[in-house]
N, C-alpha and C. Protein backbone atom coordinates (compact mmCIF):
# COMPACT_ATOMS: atom_id res chain seq x y z
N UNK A 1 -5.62 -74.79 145.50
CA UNK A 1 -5.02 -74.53 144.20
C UNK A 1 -5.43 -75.63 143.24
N UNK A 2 -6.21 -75.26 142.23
CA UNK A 2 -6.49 -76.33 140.99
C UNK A 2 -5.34 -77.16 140.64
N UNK A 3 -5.42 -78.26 140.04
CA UNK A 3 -4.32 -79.28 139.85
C UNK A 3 -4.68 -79.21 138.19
N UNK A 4 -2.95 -78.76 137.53
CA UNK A 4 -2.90 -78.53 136.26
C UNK A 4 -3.39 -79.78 134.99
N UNK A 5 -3.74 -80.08 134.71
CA UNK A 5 -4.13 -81.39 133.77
C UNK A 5 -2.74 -81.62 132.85
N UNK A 6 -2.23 -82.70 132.60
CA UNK A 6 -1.18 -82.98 132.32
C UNK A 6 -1.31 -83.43 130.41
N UNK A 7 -0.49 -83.20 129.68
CA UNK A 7 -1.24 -83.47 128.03
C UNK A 7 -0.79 -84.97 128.03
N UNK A 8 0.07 -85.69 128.99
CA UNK A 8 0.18 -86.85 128.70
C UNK A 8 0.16 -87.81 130.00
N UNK A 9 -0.06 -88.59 130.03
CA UNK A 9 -0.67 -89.70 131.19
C UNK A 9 0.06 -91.16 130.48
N UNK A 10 -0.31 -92.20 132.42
CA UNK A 10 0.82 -93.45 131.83
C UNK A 10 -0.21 -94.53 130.60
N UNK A 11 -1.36 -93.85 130.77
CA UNK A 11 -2.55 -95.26 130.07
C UNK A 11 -2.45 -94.63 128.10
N UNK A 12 -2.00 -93.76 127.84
CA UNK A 12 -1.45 -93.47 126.91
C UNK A 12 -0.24 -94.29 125.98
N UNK A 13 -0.59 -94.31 124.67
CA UNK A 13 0.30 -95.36 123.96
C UNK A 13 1.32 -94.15 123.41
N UNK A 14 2.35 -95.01 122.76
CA UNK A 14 3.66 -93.91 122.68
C UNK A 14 3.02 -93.23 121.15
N UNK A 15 1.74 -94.47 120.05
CA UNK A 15 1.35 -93.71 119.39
C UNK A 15 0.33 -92.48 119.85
N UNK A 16 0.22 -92.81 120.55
CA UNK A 16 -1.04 -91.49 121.28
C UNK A 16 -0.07 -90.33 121.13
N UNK A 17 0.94 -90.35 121.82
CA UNK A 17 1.76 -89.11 122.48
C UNK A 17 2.31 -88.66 121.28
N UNK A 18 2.72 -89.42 120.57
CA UNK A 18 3.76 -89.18 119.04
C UNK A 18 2.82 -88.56 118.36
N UNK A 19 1.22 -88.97 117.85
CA UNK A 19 1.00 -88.81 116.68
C UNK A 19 0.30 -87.12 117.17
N UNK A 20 0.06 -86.62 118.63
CA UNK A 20 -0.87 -85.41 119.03
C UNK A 20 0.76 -84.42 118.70
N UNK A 21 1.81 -85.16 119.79
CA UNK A 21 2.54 -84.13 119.87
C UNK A 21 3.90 -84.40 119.34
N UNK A 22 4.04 -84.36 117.93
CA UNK A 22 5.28 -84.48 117.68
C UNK A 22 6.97 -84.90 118.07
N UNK A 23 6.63 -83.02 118.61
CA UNK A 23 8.17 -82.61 119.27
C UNK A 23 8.25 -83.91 120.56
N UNK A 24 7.72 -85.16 121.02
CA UNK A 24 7.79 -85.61 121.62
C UNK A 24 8.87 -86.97 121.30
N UNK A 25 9.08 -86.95 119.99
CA UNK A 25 9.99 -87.82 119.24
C UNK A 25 11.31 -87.97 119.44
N UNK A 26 11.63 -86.74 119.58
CA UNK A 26 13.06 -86.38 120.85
C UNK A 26 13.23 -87.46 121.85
N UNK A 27 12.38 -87.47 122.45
CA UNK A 27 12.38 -87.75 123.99
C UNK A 27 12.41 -89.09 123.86
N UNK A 28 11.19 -89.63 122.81
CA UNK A 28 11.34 -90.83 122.81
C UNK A 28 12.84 -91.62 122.56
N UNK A 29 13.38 -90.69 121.39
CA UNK A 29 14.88 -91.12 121.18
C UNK A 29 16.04 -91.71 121.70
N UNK A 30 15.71 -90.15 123.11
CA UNK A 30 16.41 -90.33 123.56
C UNK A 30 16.61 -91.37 125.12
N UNK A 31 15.62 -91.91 124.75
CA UNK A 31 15.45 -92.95 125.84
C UNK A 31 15.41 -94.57 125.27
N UNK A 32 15.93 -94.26 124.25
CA UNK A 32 16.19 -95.60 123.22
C UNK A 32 17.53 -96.41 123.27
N UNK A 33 18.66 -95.07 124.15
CA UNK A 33 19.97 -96.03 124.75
C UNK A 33 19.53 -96.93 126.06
N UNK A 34 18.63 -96.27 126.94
CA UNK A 34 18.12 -97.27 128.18
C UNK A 34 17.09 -98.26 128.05
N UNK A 35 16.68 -98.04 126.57
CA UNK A 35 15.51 -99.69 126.47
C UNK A 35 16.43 -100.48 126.01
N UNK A 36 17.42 -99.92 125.17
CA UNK A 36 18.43 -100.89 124.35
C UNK A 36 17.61 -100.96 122.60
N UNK A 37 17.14 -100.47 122.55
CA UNK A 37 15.89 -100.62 121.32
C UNK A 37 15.12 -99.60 121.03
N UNK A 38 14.92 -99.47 119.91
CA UNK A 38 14.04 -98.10 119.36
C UNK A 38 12.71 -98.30 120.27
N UNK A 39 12.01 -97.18 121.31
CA UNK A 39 10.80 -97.60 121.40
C UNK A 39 10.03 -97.78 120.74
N UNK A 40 9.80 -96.37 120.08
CA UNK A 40 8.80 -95.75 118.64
C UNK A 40 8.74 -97.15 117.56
N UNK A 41 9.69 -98.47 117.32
CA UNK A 41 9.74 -99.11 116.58
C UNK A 41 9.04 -100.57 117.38
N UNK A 42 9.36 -100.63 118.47
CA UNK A 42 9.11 -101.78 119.30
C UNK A 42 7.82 -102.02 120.25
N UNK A 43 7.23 -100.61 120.89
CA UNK A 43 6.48 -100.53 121.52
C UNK A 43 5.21 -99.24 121.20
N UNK A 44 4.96 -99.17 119.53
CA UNK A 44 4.42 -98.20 119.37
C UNK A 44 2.82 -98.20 120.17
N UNK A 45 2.45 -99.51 119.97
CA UNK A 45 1.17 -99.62 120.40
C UNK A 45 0.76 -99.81 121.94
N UNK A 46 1.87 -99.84 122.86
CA UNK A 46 1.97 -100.06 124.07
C UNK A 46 1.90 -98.92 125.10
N UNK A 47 0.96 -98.79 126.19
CA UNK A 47 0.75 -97.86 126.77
C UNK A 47 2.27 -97.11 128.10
N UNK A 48 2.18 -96.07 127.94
CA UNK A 48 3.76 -95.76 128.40
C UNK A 48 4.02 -95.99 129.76
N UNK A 49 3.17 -96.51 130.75
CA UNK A 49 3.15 -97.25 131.68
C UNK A 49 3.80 -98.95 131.68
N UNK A 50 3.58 -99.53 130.33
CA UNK A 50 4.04 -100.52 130.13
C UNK A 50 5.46 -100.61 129.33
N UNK A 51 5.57 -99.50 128.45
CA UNK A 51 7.03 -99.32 128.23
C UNK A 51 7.82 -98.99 129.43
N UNK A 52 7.41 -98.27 130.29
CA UNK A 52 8.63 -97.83 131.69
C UNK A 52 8.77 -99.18 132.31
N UNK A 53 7.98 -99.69 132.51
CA UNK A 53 8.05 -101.06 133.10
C UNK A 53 8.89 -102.36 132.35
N UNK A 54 8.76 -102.25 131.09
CA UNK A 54 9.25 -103.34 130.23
C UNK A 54 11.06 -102.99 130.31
N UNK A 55 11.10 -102.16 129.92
CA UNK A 55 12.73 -101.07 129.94
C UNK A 55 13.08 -100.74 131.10
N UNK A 56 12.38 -100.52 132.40
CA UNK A 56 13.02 -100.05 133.76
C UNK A 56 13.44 -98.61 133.72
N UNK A 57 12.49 -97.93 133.06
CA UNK A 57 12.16 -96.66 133.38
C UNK A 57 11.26 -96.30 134.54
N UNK A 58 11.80 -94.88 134.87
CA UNK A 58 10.94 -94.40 136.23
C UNK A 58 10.08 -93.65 135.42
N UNK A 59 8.57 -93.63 135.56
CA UNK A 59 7.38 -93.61 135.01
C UNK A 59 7.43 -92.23 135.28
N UNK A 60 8.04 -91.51 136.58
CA UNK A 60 7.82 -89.93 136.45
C UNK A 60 8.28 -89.28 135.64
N UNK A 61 9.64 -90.01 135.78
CA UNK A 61 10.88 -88.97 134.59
C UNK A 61 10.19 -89.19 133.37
N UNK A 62 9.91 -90.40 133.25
CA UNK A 62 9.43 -90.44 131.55
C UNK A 62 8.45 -89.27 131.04
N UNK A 63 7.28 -89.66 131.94
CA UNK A 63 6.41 -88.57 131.86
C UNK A 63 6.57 -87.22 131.75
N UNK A 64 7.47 -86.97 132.84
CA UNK A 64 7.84 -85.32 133.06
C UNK A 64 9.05 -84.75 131.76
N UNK A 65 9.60 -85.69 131.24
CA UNK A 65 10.32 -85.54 130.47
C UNK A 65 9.22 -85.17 128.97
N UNK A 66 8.72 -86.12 128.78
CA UNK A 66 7.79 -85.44 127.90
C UNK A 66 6.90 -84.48 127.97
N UNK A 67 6.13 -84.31 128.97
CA UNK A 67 5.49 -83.34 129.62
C UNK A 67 6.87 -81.50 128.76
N UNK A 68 7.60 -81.90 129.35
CA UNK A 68 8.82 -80.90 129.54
C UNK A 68 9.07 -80.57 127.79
N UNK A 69 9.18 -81.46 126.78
CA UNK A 69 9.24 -81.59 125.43
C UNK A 69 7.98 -80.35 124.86
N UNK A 70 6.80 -80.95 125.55
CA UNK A 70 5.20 -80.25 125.02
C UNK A 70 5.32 -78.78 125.23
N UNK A 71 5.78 -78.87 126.84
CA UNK A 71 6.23 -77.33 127.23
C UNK A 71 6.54 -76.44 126.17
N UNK A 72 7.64 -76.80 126.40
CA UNK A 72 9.18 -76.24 125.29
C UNK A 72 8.59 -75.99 123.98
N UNK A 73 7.85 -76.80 123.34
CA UNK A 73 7.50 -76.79 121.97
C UNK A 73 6.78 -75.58 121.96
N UNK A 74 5.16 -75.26 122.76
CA UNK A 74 4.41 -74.67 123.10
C UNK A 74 5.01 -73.01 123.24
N UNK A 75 5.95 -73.51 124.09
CA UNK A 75 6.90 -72.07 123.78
C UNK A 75 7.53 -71.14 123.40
N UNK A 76 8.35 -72.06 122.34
CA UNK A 76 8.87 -71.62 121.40
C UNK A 76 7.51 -70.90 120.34
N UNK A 77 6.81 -71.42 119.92
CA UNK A 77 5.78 -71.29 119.12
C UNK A 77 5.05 -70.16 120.02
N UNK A 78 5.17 -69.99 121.02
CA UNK A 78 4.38 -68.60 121.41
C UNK A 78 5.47 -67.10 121.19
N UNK A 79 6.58 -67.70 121.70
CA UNK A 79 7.98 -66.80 121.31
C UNK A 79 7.90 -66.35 120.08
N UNK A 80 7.32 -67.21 119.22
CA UNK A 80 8.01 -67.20 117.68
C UNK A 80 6.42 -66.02 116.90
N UNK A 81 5.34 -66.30 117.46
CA UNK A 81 4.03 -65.50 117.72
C UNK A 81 4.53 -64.44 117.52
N UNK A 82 5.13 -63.85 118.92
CA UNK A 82 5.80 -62.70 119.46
C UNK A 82 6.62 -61.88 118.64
N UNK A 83 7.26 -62.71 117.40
CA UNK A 83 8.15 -61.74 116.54
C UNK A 83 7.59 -61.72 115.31
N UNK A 84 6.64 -62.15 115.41
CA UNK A 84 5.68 -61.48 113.76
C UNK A 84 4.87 -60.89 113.82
């Protein structure tokens, strides 16, 4: 079985992820009570391997959590296709 390619990876900066995929701004948010600090403000230029690490995030959830954001977005926007 082919292995799906993922739109975001840990060598990726949070501007990488923010500026391709938006709806990912959420996510970042909401992981701004467990850094203690805005990421998007503190670690824009830092690859998201090094934010999970700096904050004591688990590098999967982070990932999959955004991963999960891209989804969703992607979806809606095909849904939304669907009724016009």
């Amino acid at each position: 079985m082919p292995h799906k390619q993922s739109a975001v990876n840990k060598d990726m900066t949070v501007l990488d992820v923010v500026s391709r995929y938006r709806e990912t701004e959420a996510v970042f948010h909401a992981y701004d009570a467990r850094a203690g600090e805005c990421i998007c403000c503190r670690a824009l230029f830092d690859r998201l391997e090094d934010v999970s690490a700096r904050y004591n995030l688990d590098i999967d959830e982070f990932l999959n959590d955004l991963e999960s954001a891209i989804i969703r977005h992607a979806d809606d926007k095909t849904s939304l296709k669907e009724l016009l």
